[in-house]
N, C-alpha and C. Protein backbone atom coordinates (compact mmCIF):
# COMPACT_ATOMS: atom_id res chain seq x y z
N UNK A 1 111.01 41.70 -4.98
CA UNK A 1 110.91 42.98 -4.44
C UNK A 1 109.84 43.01 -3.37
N UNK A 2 108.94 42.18 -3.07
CA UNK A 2 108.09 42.20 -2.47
C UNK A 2 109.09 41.71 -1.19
N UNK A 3 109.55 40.50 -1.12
CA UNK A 3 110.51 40.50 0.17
C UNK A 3 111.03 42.22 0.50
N UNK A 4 111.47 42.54 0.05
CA UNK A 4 112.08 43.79 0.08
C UNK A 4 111.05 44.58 0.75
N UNK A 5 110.07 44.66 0.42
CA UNK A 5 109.08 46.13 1.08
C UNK A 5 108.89 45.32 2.72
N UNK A 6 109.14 43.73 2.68
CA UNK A 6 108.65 43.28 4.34
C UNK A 6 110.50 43.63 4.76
N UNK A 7 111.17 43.23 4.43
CA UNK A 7 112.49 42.74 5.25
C UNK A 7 113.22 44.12 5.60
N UNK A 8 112.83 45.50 4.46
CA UNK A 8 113.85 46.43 5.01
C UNK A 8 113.08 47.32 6.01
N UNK A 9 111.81 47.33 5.98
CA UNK A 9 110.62 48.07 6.91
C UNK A 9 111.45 47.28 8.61
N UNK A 10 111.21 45.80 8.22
CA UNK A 10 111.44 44.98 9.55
C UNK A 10 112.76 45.14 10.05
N UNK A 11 113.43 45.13 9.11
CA UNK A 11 115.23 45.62 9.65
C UNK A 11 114.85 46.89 10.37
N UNK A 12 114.72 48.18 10.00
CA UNK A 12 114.52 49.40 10.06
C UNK A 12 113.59 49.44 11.58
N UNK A 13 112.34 48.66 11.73
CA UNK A 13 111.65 48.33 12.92
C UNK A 13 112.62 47.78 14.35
N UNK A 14 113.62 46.60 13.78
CA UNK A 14 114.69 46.32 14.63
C UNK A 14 115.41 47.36 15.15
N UNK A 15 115.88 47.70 13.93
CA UNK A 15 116.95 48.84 14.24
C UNK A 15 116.35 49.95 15.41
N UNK A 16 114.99 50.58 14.92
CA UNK A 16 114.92 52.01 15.85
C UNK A 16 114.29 51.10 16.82
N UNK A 17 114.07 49.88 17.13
CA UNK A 17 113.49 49.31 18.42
C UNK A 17 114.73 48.67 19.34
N UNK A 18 115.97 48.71 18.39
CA UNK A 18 117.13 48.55 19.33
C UNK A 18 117.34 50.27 20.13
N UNK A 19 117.47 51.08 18.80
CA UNK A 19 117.70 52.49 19.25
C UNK A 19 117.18 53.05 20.28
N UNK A 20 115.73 52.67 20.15
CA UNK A 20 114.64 53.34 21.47
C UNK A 20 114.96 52.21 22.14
N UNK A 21 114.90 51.03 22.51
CA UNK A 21 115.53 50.31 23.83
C UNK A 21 116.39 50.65 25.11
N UNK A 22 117.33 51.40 23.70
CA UNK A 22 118.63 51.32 24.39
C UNK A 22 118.60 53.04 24.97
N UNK A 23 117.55 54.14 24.26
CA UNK A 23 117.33 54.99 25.02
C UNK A 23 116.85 55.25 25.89
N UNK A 24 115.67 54.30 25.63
CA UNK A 24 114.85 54.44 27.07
C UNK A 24 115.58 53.54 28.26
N UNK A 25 116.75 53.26 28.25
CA UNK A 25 117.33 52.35 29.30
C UNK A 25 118.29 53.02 29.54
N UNK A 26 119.03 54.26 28.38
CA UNK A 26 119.73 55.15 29.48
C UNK A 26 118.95 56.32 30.03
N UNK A 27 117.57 56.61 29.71
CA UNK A 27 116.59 57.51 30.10
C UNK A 27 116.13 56.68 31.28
N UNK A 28 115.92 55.77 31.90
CA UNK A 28 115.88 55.40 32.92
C UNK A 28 116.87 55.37 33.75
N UNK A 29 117.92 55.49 33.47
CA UNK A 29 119.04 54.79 34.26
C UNK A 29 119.05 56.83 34.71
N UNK A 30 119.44 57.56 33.86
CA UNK A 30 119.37 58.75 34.05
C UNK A 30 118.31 59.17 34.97
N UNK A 31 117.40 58.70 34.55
CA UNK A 31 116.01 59.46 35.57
C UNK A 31 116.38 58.83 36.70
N UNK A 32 116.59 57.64 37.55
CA UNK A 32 116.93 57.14 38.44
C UNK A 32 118.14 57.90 39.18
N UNK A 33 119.38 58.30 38.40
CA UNK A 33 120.27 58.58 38.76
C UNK A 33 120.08 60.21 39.23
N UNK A 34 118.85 60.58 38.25
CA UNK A 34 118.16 62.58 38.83
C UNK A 34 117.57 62.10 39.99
N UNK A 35 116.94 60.96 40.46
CA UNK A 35 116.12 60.75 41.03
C UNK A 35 117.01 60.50 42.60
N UNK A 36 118.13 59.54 42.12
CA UNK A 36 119.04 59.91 43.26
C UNK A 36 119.51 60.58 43.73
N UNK A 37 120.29 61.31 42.93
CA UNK A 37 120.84 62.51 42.70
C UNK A 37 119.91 63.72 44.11
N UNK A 38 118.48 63.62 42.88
CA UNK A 38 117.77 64.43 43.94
C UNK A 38 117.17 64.22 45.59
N UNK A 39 117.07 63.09 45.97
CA UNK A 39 116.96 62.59 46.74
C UNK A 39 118.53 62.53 48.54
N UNK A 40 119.49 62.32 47.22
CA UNK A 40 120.62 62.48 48.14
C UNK A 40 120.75 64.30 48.50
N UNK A 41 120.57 65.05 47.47
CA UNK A 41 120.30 66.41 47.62
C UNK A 41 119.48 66.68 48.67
N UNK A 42 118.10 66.46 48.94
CA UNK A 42 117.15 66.40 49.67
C UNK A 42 117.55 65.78 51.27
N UNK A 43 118.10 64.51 51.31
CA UNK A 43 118.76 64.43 52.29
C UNK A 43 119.85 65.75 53.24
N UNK A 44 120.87 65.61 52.16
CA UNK A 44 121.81 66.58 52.24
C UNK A 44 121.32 67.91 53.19
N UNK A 45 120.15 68.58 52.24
CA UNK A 45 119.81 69.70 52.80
C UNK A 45 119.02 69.47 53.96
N UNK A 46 117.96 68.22 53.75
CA UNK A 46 117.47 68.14 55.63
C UNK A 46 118.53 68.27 56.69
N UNK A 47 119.29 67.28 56.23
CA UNK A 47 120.93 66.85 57.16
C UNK A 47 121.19 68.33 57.35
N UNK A 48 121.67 69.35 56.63
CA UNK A 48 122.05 70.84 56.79
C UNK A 48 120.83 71.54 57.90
N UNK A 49 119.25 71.47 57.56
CA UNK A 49 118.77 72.32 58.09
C UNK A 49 118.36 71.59 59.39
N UNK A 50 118.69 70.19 59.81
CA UNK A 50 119.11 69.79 60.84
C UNK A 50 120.01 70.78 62.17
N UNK A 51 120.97 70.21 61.39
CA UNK A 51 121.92 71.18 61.73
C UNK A 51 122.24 72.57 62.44
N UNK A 52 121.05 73.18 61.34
CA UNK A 52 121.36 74.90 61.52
C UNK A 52 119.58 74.65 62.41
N UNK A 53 118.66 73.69 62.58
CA UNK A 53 118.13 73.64 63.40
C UNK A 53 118.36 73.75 64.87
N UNK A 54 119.13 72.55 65.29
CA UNK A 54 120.01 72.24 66.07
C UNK A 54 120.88 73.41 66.71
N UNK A 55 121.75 74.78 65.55
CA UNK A 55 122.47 75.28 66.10
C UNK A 55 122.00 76.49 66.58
N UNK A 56 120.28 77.02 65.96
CA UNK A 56 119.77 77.82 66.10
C UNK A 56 119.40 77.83 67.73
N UNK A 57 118.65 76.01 67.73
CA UNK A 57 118.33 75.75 69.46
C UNK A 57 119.26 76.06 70.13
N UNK A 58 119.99 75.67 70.20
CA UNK A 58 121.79 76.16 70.68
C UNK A 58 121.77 77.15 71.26
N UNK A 59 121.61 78.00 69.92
CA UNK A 59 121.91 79.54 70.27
C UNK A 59 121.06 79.98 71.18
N UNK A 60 119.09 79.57 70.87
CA UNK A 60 118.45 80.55 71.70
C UNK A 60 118.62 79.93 73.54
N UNK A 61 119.09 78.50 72.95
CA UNK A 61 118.88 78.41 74.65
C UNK A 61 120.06 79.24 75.01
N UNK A 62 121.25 79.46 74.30
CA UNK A 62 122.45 79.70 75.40
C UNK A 62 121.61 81.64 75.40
N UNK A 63 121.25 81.95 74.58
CA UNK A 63 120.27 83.16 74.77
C UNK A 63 119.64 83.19 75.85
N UNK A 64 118.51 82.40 75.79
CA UNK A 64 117.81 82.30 77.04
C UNK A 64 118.28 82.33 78.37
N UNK A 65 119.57 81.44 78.64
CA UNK A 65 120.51 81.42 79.66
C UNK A 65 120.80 82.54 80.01
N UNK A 66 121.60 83.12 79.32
CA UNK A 66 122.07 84.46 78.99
C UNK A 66 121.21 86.06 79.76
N UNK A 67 119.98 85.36 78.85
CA UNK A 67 118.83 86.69 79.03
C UNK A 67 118.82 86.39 80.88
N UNK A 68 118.26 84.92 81.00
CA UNK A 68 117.38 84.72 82.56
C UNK A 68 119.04 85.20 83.46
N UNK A 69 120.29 84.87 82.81
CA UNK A 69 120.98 85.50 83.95
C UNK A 69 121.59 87.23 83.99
N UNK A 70 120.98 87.68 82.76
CA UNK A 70 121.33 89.16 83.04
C UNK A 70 119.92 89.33 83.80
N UNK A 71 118.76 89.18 83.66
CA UNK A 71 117.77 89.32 84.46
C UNK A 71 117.45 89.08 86.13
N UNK A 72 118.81 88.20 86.73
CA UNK A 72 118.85 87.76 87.77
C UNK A 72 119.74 88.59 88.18
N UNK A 73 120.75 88.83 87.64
CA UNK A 73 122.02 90.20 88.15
C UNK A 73 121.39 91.23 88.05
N UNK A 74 120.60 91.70 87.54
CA UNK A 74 119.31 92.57 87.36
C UNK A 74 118.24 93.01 88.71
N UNK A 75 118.13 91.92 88.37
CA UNK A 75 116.99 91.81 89.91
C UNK A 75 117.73 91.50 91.53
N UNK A 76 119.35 90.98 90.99
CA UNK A 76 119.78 90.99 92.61
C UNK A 76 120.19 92.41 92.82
N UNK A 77 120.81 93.09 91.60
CA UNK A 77 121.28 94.86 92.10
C UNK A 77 119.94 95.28 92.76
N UNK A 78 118.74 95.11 91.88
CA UNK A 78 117.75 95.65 92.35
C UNK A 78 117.37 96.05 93.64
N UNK A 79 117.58 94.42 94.29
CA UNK A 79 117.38 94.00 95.30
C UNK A 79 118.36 94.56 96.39
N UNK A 80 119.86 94.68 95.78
CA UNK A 80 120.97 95.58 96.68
C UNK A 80 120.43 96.68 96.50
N UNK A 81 120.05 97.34 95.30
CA UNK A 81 120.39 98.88 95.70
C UNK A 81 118.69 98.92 97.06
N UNK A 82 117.83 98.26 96.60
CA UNK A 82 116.48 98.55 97.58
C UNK A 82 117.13 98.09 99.13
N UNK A 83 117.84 97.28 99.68
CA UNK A 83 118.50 97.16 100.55
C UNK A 83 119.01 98.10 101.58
N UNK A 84 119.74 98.82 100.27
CA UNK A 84 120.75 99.94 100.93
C UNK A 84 119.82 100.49 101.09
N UNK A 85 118.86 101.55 100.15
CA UNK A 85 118.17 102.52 100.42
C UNK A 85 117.53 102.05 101.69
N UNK A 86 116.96 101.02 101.87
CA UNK A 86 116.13 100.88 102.80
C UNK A 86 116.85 101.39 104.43
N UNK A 87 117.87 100.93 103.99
CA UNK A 87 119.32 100.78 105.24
C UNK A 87 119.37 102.48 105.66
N UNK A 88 119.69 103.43 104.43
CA UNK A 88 119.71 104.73 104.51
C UNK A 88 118.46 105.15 105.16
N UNK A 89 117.11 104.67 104.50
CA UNK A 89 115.86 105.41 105.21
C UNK A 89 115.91 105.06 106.79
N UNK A 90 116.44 103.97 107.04
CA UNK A 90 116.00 103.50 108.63
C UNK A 90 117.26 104.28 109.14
N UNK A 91 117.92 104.68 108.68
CA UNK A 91 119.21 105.44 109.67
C UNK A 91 118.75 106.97 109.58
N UNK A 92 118.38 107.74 108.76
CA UNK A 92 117.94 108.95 108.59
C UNK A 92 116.64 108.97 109.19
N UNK A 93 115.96 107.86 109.44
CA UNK A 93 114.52 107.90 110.16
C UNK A 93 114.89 107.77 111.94
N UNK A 94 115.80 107.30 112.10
CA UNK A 94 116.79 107.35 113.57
C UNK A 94 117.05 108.72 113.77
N UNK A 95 118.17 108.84 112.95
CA UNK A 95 118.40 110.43 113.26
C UNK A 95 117.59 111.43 112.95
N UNK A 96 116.58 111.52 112.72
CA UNK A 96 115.81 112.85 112.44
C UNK A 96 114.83 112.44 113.81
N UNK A 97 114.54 110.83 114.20
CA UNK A 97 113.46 111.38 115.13
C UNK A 97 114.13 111.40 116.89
N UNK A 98 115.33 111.33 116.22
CA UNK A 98 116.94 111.67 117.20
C UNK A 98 117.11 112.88 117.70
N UNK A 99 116.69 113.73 116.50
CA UNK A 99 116.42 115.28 116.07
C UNK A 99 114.86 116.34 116.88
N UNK A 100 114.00 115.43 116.71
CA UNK A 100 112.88 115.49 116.77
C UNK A 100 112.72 115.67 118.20
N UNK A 101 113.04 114.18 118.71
CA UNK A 101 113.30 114.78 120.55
C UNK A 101 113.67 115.53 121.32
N UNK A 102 115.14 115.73 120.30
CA UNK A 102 115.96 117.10 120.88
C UNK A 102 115.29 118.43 120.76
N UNK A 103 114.64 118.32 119.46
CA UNK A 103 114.06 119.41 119.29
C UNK A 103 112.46 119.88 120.29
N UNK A 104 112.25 118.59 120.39
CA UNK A 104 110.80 118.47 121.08
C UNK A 104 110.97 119.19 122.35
N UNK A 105 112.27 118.44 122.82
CA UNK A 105 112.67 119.01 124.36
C UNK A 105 113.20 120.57 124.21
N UNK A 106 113.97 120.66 123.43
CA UNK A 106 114.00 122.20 123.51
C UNK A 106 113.11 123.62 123.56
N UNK A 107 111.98 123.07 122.65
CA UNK A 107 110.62 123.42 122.90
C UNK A 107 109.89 123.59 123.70
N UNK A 108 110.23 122.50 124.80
CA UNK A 108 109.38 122.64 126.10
C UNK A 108 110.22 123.45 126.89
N UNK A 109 111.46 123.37 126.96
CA UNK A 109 112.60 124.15 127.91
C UNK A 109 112.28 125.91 127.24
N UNK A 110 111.85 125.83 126.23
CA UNK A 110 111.77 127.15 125.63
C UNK A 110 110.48 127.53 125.53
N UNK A 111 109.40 126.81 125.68
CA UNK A 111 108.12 127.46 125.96
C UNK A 111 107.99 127.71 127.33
N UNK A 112 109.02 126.78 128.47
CA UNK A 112 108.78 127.00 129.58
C UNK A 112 109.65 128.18 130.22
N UNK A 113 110.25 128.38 129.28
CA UNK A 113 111.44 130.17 129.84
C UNK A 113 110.26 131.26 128.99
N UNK A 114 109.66 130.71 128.26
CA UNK A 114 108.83 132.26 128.09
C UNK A 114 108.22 132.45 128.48
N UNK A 115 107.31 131.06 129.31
CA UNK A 115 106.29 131.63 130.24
C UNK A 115 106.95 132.32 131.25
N UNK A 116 108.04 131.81 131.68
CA UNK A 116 109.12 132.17 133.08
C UNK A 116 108.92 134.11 132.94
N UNK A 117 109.37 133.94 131.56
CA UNK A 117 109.71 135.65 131.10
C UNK A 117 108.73 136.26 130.97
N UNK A 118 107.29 135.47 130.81
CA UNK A 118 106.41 136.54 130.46
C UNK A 118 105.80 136.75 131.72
N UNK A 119 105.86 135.89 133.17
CA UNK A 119 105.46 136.28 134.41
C UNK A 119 106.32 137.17 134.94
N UNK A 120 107.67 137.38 134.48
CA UNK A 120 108.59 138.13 134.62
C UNK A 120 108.40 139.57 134.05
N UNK A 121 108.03 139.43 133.25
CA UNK A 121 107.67 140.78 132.70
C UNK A 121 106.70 141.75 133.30
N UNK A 122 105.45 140.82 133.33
CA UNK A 122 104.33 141.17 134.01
C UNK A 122 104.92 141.50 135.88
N UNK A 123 105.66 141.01 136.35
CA UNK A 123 105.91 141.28 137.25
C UNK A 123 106.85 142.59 137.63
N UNK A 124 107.91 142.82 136.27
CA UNK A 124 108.55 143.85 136.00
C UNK A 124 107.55 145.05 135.86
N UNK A 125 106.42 144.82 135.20
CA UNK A 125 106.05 146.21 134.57
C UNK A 125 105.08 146.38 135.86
N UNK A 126 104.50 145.78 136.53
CA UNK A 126 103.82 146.25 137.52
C UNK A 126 104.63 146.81 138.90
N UNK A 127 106.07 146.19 139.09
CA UNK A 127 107.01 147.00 140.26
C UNK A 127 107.51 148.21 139.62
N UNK A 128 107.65 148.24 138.13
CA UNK A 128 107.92 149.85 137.20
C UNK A 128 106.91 150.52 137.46
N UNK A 129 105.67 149.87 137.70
CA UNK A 129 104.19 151.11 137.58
C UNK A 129 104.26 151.42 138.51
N UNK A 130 104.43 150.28 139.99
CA UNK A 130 104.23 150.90 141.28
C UNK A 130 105.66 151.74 141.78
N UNK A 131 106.53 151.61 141.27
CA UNK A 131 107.73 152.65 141.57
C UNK A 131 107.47 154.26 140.30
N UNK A 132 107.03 154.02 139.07
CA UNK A 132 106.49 154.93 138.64
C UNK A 132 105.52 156.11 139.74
N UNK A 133 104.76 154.77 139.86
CA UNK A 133 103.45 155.41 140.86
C UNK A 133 104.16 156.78 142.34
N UNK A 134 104.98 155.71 142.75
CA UNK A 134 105.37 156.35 144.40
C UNK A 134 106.59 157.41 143.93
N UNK A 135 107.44 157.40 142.51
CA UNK A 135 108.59 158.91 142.40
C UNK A 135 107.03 159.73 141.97
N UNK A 136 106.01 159.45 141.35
CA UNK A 136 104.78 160.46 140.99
C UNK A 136 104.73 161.17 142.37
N UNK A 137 103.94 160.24 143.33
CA UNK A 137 103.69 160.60 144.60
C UNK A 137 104.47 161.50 145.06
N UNK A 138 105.60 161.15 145.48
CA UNK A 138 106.74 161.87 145.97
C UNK A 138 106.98 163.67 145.68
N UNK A 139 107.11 163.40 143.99
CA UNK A 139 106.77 164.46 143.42
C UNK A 139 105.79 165.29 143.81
N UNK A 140 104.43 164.89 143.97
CA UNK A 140 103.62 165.47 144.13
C UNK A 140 103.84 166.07 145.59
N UNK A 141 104.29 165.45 146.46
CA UNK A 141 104.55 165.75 148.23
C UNK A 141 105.40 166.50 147.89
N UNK A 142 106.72 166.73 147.48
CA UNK A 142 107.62 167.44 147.28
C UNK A 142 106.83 168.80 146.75
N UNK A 143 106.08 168.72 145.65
CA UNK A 143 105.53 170.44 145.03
C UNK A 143 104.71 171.02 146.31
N UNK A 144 103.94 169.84 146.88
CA UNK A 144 103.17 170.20 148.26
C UNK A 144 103.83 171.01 149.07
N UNK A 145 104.66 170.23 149.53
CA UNK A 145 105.45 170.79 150.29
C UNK A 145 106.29 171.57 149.87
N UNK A 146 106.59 172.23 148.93
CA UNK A 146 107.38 173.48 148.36
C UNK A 146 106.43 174.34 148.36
N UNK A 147 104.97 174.11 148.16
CA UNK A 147 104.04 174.86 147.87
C UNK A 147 103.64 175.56 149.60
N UNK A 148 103.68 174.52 150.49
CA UNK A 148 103.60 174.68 152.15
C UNK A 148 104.64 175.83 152.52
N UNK A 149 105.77 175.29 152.17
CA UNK A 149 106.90 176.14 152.28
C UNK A 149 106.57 177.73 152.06
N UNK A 150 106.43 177.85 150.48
CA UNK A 150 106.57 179.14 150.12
C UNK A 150 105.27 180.11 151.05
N UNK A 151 103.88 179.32 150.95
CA UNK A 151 103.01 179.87 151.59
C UNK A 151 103.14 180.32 152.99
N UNK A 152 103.75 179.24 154.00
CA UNK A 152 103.90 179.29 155.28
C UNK A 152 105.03 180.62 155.35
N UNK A 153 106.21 180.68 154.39
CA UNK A 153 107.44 181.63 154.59
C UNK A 153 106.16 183.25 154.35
N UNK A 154 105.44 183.21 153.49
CA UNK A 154 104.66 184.10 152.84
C UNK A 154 104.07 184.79 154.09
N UNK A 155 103.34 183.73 154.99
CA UNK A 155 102.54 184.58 155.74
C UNK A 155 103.84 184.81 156.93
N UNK A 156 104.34 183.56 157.70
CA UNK A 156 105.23 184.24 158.15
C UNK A 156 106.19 185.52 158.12
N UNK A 157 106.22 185.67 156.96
CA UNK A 157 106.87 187.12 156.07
C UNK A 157 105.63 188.54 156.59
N UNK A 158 104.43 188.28 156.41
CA UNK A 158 103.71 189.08 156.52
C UNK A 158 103.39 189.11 157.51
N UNK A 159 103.00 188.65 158.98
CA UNK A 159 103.15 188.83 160.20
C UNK A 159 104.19 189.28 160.98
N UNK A 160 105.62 188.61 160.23
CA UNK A 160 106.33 189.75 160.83
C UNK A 160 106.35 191.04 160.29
N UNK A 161 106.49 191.43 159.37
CA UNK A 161 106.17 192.39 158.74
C UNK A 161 105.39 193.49 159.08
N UNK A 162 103.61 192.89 160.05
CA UNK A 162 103.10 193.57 160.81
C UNK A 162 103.51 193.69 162.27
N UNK A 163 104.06 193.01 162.55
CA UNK A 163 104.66 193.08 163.87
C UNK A 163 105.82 194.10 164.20
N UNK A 164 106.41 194.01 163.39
CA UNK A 164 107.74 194.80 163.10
C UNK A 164 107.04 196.32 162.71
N UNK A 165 106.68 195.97 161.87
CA UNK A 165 106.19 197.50 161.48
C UNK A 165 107.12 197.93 159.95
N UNK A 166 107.10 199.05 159.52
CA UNK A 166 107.62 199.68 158.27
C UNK A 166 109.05 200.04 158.53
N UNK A 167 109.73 199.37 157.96
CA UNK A 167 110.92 199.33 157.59
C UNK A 167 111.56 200.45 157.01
N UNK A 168 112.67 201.14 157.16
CA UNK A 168 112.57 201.93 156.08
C UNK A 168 113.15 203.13 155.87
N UNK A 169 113.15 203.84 155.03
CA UNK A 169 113.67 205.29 154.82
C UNK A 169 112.67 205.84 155.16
């Protein structure tokens, strides 16, 4: 029995040292295979965010493209519409100082008829005063001489009158 307490301990030692052998060799093989596993995963997803790296650049450049050429159709309207306007100001700056001359000259043609009119006037109102003046005159010779008249008939009237003598009943 004493064999017995060494040989079935040592069987039993075999045995769970085959058991754990053979676990820890599919616990390796397993961990290796997580290990791949995870690793090819890890790949995988770089490989992916590669990718969506890659398609992101993509995108912003064709963005960028995009942006710098709406910004250039942008800045050439700009550039048309400032064009035109400019085109409009220099034609309206023509014709107004087109305007300006005409008007300038009319100004002088019309400051120079009012002086015309106002020596005219002055010349009017002084041949009105002096024809005023001479129907006054006239007038006045005329009462004179109505006044000559009646006086001269007056005494004439009364000299004959004495000459003649009393008239009469």
């Amino acid at each position: 029995m004493n064999r017995l307490y060494l040989v079935v301990p040592t069987v039993l030692v075999l045995l769970f040292g085959g058991v754990y052998f053979r676990h820890v060799q599919a616990a390796r093989t397993a961990a290796r295979a997580a290990a791949a596993n995870i690793e090819y995963l890890r790949q995988k997803e770089n490989a992916e965010q590669q990718i969506v790296a890659e398609k992101a650049k993509a995108d912003a450049v064709q963005r960028l493209a995009a942006q710098r050429a709406e910004e250039m159709r942008a800045a050439d309207e700009k550039h048309a519409k400032w064009d035109a306007d400019n085109a409009r100001i220099a034609v309206d700056t023509a014709d107004n100082e087109t305007k300006a001359a005409a008007l300038a000259a009319q100004l002088t043609r019309l400051e120079t008829e009012l002086t015309e009119l106002r020596a005219s006037k002055v010349r009017l109102s002084r041949e009105t005063f002096a024809l005023e003046k001479a129907n006054e005159l006239a007038l006045i010779a005329k009462r004179n001489s109505d006044f000559e008249i009646q006086n001269l008939t007056a005494v004439l009237t009364r000299r004959a009158a004495a000459l003649v003598g009393p008239v009469g009943p």
